[in-house]
N, C-alpha and C. Protein backbone atom coordinates (compact mmCIF):
# COMPACT_ATOMS: atom_id res chain seq x y z
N UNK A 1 101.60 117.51 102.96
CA UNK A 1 101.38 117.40 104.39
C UNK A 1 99.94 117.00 104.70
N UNK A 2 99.23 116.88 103.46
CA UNK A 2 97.97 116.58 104.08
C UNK A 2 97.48 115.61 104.72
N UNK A 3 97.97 114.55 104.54
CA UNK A 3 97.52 113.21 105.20
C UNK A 3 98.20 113.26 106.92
N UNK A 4 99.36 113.85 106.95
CA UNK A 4 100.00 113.70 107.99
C UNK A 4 99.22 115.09 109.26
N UNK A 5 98.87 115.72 108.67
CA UNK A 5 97.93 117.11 109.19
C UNK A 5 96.68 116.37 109.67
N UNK A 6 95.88 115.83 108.60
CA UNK A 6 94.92 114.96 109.17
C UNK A 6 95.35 114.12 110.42
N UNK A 7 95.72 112.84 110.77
CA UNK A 7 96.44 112.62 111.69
C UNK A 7 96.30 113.23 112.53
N UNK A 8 97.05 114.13 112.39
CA UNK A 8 97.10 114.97 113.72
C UNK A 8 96.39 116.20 114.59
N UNK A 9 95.07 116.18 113.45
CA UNK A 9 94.19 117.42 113.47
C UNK A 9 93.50 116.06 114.51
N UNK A 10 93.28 115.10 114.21
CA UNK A 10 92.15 113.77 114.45
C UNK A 10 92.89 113.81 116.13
N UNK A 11 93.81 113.00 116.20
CA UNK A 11 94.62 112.81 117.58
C UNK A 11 94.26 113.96 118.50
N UNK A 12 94.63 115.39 118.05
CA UNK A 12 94.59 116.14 118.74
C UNK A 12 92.93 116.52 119.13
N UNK A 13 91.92 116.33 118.06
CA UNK A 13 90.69 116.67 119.02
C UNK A 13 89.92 115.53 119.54
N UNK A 14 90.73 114.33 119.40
CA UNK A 14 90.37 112.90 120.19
C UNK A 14 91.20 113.09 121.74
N UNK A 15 92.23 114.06 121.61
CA UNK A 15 93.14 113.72 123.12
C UNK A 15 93.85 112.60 122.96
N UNK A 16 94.34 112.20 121.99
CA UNK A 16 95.05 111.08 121.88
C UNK A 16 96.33 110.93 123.15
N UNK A 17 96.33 109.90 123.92
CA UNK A 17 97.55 109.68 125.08
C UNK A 17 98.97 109.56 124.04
N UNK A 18 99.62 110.16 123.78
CA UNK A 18 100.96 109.51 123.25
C UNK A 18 101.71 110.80 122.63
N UNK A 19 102.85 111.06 123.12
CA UNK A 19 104.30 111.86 122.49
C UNK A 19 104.10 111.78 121.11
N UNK A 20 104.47 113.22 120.03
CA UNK A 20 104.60 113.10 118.73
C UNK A 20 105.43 114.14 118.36
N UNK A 21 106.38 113.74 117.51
CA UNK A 21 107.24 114.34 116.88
C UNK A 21 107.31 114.26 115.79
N UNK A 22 106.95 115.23 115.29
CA UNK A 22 106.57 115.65 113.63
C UNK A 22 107.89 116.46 112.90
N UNK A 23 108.79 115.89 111.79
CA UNK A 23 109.75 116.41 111.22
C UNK A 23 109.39 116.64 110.00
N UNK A 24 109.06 117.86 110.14
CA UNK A 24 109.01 118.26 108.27
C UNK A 24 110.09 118.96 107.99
N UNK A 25 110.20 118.37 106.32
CA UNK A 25 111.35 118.74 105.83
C UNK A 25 110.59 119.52 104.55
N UNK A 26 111.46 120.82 103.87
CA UNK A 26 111.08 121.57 103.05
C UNK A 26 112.67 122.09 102.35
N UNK A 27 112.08 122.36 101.50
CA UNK A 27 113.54 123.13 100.64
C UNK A 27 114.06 124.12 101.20
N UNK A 28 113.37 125.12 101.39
CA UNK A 28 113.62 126.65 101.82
C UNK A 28 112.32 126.92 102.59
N UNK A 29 112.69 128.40 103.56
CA UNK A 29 111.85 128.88 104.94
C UNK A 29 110.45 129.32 103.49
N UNK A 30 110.41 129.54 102.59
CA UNK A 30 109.27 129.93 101.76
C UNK A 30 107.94 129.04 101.34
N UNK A 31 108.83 127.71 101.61
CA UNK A 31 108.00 126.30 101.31
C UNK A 31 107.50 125.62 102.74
N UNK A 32 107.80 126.28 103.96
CA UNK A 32 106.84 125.92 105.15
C UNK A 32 105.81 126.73 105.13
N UNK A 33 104.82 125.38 106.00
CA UNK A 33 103.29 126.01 105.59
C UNK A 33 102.71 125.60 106.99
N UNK A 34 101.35 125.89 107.26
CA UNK A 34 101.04 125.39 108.33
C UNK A 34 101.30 125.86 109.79
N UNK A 35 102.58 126.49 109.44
CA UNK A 35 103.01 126.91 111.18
C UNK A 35 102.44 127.46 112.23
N UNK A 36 101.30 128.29 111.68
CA UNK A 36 100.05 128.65 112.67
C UNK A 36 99.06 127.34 113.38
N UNK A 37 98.91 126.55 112.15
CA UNK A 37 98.39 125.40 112.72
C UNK A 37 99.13 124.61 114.05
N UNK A 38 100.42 124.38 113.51
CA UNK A 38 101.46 123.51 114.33
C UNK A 38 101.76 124.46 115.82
N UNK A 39 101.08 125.57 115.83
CA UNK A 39 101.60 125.79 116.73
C UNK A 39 100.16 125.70 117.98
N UNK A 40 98.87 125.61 116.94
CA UNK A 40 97.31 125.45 117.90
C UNK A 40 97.56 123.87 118.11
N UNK A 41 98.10 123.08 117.39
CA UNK A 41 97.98 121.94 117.62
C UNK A 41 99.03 121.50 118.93
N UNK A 42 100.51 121.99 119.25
CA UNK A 42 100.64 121.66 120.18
C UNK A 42 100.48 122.40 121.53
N UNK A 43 99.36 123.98 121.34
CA UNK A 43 99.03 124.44 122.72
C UNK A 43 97.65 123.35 122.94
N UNK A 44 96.78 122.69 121.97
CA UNK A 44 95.87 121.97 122.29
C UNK A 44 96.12 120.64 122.50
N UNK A 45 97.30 120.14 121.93
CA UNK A 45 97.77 118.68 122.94
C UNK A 45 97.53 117.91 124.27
N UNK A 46 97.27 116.79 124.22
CA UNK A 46 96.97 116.02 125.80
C UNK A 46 98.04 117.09 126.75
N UNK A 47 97.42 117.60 127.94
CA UNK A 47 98.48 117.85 128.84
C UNK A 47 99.91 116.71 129.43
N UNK A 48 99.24 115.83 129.26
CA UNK A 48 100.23 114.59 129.69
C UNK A 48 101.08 114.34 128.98
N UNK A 49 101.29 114.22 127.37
CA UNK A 49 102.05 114.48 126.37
C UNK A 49 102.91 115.32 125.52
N UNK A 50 103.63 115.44 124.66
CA UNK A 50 103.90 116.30 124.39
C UNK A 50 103.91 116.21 122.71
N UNK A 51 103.82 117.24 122.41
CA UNK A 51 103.51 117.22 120.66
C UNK A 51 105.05 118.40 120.15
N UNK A 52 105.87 117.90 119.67
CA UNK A 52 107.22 118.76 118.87
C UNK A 52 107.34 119.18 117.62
N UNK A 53 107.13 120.01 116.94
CA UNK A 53 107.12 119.85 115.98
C UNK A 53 108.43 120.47 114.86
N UNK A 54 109.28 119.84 114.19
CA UNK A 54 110.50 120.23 113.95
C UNK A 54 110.98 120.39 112.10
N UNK A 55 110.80 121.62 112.28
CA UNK A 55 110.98 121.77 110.48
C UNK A 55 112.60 121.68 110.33
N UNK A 56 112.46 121.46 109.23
CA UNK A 56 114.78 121.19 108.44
C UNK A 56 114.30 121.45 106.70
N UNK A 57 115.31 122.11 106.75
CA UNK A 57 115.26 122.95 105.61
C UNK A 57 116.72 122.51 104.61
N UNK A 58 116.47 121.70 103.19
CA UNK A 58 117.31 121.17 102.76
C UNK A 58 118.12 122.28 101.82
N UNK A 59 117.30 123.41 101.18
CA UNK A 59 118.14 124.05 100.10
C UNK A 59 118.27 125.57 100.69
N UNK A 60 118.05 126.08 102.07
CA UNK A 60 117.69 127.44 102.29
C UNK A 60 119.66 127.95 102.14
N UNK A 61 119.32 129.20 101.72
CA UNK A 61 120.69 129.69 101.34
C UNK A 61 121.48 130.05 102.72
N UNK A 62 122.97 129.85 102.39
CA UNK A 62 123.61 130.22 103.76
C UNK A 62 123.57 131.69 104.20
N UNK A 63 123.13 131.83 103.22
CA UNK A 63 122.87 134.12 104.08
C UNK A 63 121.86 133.81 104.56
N UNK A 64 120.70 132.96 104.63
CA UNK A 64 119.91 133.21 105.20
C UNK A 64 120.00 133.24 107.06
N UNK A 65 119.02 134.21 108.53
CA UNK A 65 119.12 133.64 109.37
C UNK A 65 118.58 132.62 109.74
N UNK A 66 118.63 131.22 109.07
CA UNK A 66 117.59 129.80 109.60
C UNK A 66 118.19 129.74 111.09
N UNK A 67 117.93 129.51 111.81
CA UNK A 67 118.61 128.82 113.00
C UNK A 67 118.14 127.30 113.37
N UNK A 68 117.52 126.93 112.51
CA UNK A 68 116.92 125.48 112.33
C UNK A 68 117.57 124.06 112.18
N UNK A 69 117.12 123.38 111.94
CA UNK A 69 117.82 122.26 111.24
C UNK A 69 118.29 122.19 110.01
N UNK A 70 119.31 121.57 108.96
CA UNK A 70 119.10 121.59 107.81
C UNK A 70 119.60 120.94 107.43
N UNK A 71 119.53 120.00 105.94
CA UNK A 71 119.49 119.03 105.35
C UNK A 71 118.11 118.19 105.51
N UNK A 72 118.24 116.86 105.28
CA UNK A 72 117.17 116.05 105.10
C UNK A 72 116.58 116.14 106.15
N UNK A 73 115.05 115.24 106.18
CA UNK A 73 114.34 114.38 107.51
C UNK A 73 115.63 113.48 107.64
N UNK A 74 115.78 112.29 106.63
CA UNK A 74 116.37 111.28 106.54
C UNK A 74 117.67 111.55 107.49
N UNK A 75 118.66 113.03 107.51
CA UNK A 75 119.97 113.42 108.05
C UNK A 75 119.90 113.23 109.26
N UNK A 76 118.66 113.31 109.81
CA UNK A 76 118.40 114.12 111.19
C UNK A 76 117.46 112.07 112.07
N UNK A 77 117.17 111.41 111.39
CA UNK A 77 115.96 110.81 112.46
C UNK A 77 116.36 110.38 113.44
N UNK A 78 118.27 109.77 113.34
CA UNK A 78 119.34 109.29 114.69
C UNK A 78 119.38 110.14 115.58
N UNK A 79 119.12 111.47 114.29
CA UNK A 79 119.79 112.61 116.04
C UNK A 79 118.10 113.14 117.24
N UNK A 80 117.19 113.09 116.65
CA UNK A 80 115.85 112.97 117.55
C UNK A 80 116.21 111.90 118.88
N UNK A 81 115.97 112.44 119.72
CA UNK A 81 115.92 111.43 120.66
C UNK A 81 114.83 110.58 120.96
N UNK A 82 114.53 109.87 120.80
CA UNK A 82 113.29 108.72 120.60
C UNK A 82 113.89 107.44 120.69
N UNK A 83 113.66 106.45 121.59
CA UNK A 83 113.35 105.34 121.43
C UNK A 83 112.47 104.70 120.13
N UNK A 84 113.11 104.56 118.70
CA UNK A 84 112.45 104.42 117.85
C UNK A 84 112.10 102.81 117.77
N UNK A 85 112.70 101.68 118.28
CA UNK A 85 111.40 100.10 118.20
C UNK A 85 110.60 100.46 118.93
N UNK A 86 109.94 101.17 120.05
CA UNK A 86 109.14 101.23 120.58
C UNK A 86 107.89 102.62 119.92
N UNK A 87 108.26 103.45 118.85
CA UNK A 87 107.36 104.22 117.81
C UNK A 87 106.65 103.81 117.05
N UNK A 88 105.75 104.70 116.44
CA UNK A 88 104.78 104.83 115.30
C UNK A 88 105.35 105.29 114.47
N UNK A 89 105.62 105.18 113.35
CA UNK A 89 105.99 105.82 112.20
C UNK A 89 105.28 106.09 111.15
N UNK A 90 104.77 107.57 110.46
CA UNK A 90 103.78 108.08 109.75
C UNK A 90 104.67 108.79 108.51
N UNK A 91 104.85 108.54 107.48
CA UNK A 91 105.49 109.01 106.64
C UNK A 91 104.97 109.52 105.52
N UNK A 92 105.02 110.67 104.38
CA UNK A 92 104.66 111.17 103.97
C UNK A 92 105.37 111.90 102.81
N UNK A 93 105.68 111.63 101.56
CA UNK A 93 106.99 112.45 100.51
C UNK A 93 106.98 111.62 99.43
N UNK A 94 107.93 111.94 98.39
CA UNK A 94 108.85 111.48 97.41
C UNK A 94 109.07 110.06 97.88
N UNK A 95 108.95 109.10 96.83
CA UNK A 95 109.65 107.80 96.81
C UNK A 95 111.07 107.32 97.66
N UNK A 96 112.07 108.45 96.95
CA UNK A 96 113.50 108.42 97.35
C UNK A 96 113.66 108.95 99.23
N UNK A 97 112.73 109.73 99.74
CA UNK A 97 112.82 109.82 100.94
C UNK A 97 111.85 108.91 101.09
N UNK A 98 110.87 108.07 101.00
CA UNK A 98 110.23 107.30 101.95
C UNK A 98 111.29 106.03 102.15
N UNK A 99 111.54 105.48 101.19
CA UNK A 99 112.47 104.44 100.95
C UNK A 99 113.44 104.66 101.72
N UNK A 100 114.09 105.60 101.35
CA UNK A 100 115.48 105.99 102.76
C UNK A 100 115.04 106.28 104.14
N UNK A 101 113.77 106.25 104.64
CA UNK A 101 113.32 106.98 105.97
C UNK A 101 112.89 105.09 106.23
N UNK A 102 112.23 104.42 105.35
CA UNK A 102 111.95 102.84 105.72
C UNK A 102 113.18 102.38 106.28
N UNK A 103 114.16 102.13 105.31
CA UNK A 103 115.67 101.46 105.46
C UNK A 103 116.31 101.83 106.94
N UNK A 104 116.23 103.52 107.45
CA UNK A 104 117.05 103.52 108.59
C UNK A 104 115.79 103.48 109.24
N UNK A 105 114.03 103.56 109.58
CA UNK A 105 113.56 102.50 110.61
C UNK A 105 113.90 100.94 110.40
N UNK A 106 114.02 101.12 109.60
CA UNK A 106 113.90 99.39 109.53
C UNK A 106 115.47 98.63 110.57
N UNK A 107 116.61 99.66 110.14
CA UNK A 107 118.20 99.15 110.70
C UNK A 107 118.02 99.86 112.44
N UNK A 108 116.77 100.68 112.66
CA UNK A 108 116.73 100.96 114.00
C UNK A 108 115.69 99.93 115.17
N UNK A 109 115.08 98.87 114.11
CA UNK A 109 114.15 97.69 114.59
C UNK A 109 112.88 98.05 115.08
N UNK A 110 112.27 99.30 114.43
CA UNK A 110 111.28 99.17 114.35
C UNK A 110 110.40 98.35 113.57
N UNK A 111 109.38 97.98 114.37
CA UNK A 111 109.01 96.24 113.38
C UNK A 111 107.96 97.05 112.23
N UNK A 112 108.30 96.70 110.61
CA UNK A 112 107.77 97.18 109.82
C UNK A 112 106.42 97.16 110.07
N UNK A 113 105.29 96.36 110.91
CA UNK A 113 103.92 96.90 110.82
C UNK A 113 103.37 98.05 111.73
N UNK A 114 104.92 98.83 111.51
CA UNK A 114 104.55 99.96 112.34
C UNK A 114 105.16 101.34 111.65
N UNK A 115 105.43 100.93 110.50
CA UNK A 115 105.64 102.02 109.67
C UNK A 115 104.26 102.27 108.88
N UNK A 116 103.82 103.49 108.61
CA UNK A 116 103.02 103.45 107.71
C UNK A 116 103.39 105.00 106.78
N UNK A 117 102.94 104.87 105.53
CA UNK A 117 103.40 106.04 104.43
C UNK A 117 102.11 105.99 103.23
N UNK A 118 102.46 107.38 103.01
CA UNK A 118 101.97 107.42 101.64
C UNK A 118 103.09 108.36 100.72
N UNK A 119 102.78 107.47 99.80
CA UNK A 119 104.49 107.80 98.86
C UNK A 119 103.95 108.63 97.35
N UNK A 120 104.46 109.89 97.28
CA UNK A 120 104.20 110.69 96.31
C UNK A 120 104.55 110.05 94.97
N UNK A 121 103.50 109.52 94.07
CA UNK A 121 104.19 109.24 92.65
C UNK A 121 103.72 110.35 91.41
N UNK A 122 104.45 110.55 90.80
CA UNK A 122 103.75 110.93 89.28
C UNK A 122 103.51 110.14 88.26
N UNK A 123 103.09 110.51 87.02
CA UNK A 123 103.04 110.06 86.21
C UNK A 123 104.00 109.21 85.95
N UNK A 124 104.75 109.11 86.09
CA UNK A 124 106.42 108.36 85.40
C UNK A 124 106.34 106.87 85.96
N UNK A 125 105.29 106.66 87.23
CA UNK A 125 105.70 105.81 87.81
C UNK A 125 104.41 104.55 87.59
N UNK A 126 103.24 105.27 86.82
CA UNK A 126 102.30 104.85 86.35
C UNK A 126 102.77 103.04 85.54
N UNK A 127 103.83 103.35 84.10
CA UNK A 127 103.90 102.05 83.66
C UNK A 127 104.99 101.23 84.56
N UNK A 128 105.79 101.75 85.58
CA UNK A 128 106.25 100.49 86.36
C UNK A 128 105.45 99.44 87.11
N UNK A 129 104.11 100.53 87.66
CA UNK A 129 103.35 100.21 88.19
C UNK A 129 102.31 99.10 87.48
N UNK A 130 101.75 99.35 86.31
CA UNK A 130 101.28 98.38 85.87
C UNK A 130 102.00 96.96 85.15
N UNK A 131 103.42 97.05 85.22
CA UNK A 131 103.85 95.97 85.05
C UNK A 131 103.75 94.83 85.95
C-alpha cells in the first residue's frame, strides 16, 4: 500500500479538488492495515469532495462476522458506482491483479494514459525481464 498511501497522504495535505475511491483488497480482516490512517484521511478530505475508502476481503473464513465486501478488487470495480472513462486509475499489487484490473479499465474505456500502477514482481520475474 505504500505508493498508493503516499498519493493520498500528498492529495490530502495539498486539498486536492477531486472524489477518491480507494479499494483495497486483502486476504483476511488480519492483513488490513492502515485503518486509523484511512479514516484521518477521509475526516481531513477537501470538504467539497469525498474520499471512500473500501476494503474486500478475498480468503476471510465464513464464521467470520465480515460484513464487508468479499472476493477480489477485480470482482467488485463494475459494482462501484463511478463513471470510470471519465477516472484516474492508481493501481498497486501482484501482476495477475494488475493485468486483470488493466483489461476491465481498459473494456470500461478508460483511455490507458490514465491508468497508472506499480506491479509487484519477485525474483522469478527477473530473467523474463531481461530477455
Amino acid at each position: 500500500m505504500s505508493s498508493i498511501k503516499s498519493l493520498l497522504e500528498h492529495a490530502c495535505n495539498r486539498q486536492v479538488e477531486r472524489d477518491v475511491v480507494f479499494l483495497f483488497g486483502a486476504s483476511t480482516r488480519d492483513d488490513l492495515y492502515y485503518l486509523d490512517l484511512m479514516q484521518r484521511l477521509k475526516s481531513k478530505w477537501s470538504r467539497k469532495h469525498t474520499f471512500e475508502f473500501i476494503p474486500m476481503l478475498s480468503s476471510e473464513p465464513e464464521s467470520a462476522d465480515w460484513k464487508g465486501l468479499e472476493g477480489l478488487v477485480t470482482d467488485h470495480l463494475w459494482d462501484i458506482k463511478l463513471d470510470l472513462p471519465s477516472c484516474q486509475a492508481y493501481l498497486s499489487g501482484p501482476p495477475e491483479m494488475i493485468d486483470a484490473a488493466v483489461q476491465i479499465l481498459e473494456d470500461s474505456d478508460l483511455p490507458g494514459n490514465m491508468v497508472f500502477f506499480d506491479k509487484y514482481l519477485d525474483s522469478s520475474h527477473v530473467e523474463r525481464i531481461r530477455r
